[in-house]
C-alpha atoms as a PDB file:
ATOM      1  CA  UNK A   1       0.000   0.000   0.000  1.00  0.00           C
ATOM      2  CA  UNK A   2       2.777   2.427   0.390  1.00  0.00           C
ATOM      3  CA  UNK A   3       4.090   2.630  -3.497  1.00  0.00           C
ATOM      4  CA  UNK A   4       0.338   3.696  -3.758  1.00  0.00           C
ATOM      5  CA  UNK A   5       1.075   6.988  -1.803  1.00  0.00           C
ATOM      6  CA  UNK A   6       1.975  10.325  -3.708  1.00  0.00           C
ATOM      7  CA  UNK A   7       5.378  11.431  -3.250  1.00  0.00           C
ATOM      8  CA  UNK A   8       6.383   9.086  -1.083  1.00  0.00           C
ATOM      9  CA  UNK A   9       9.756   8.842  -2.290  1.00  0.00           C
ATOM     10  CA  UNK A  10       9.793  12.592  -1.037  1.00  0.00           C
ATOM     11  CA  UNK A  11       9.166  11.183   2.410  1.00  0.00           C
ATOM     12  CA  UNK A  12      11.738   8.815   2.343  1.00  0.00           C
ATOM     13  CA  UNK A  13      14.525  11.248   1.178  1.00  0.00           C
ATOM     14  CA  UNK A  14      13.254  13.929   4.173  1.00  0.00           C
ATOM     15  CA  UNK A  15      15.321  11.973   7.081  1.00  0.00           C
ATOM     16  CA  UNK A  16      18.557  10.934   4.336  1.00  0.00           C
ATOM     17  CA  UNK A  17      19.132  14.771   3.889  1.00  0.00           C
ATOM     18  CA  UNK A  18      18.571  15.552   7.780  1.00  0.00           C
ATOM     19  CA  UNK A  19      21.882  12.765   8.009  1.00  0.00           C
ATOM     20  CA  UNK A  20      23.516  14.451   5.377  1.00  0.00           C
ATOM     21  CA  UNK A  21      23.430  17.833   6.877  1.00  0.00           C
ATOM     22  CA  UNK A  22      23.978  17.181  10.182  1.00  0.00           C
ATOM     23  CA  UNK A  23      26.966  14.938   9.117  1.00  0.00           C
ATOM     24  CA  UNK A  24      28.303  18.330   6.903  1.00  0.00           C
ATOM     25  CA  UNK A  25      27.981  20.222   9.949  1.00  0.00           C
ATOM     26  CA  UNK A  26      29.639  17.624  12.068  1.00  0.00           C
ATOM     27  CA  UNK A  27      32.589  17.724   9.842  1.00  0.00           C
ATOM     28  CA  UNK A  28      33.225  21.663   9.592  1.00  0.00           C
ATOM     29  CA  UNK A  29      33.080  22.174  13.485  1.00  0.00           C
ATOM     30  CA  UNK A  30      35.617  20.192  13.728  1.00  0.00           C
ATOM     31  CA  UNK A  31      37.990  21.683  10.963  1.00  0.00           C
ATOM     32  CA  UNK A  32      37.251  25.002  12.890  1.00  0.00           C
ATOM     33  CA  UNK A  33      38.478  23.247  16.295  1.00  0.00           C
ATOM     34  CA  UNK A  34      41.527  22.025  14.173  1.00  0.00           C
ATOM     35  CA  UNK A  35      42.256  25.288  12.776  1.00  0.00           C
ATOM     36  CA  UNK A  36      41.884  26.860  16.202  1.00  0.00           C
ATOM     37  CA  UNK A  37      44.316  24.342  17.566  1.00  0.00           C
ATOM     38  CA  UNK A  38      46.802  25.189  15.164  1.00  0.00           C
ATOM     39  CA  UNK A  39      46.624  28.803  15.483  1.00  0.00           C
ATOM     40  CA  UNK A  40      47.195  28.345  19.075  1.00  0.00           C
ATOM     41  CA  UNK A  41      49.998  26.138  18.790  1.00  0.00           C
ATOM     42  CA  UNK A  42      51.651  28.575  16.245  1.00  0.00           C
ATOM     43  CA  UNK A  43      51.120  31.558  18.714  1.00  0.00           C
ATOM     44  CA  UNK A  44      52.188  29.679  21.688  1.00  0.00           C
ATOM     45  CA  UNK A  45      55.783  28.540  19.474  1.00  0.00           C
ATOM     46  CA  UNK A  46      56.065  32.564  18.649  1.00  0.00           C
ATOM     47  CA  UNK A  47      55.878  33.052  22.378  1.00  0.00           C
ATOM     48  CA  UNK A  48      58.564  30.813  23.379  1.00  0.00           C
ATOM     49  CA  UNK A  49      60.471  32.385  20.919  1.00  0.00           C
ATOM     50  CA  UNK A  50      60.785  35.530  21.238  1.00  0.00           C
ATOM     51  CA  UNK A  51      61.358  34.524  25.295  1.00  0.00           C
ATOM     52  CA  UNK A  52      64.493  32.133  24.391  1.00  0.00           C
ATOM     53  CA  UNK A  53      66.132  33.925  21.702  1.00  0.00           C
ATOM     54  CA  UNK A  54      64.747  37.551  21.608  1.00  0.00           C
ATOM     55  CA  UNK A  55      61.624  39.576  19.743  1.00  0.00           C
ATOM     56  CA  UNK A  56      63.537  40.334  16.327  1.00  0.00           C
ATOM     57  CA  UNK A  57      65.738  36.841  15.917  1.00  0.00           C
ATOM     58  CA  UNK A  58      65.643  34.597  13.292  1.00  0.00           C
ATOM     59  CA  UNK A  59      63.627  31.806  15.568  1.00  0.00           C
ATOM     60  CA  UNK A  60      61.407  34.616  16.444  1.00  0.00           C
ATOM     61  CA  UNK A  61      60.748  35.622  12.757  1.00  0.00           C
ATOM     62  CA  UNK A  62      60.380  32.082  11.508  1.00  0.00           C
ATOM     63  CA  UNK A  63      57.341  31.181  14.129  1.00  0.00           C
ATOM     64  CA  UNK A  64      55.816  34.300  12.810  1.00  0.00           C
ATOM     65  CA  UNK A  65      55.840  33.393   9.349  1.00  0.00           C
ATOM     66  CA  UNK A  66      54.572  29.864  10.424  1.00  0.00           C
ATOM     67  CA  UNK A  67      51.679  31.518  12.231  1.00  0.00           C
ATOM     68  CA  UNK A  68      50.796  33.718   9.192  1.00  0.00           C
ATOM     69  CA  UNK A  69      50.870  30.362   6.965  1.00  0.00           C
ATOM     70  CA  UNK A  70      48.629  28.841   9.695  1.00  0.00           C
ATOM     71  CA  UNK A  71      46.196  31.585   9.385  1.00  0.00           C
ATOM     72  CA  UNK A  72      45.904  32.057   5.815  1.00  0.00           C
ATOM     73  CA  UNK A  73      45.582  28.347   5.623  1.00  0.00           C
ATOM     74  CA  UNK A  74      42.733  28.542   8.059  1.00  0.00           C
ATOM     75  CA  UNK A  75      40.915  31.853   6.608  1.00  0.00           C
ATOM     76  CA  UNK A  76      40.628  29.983   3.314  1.00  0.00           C
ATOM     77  CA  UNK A  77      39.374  26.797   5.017  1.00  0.00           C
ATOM     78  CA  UNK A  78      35.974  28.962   6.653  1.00  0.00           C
ATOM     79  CA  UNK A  79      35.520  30.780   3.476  1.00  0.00           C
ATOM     80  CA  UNK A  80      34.755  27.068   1.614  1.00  0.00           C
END
């Protein structure tokens, strides 16, 4: 009796996209905590840095230029 409904292939497809979605959603939160957990670890590197070897040294430079990569990376990662 239930082919003989209309649209019920509409019904069926109503809880497969729920999944879908909340699957989608499931999978960006957890790029964002990545991305946050980078960031973090980049920032905290810069700050032990600059502590050991000074604010304008070489190690000091480098972690900033790892942190900038780390932020582009994850700017262009929300924007998708």
């Amino acid at each position: 009796m239930l082919h003989k409904v209309k649209g019920w292939k509409n019904v069926q497809l109503v809880p497969a996209l729920g999944v879908f979605l909340l699957m989608g959603g499931a999978v960006r939160t957890r790029s964002c905590d990545n991305c946050q957990h980078r960031i973090q670890k980049a920032e905290q590197n810069l700050r032990k840095a600059v502590h050991r070897y000074g604010e304008h040294s070489r190690q000091a430079e480098e972690r900033r230029r790892e942190l900038e990569r780390v932020e582009r990376s994850c700017g262009d990662n929300r924007r998708r």
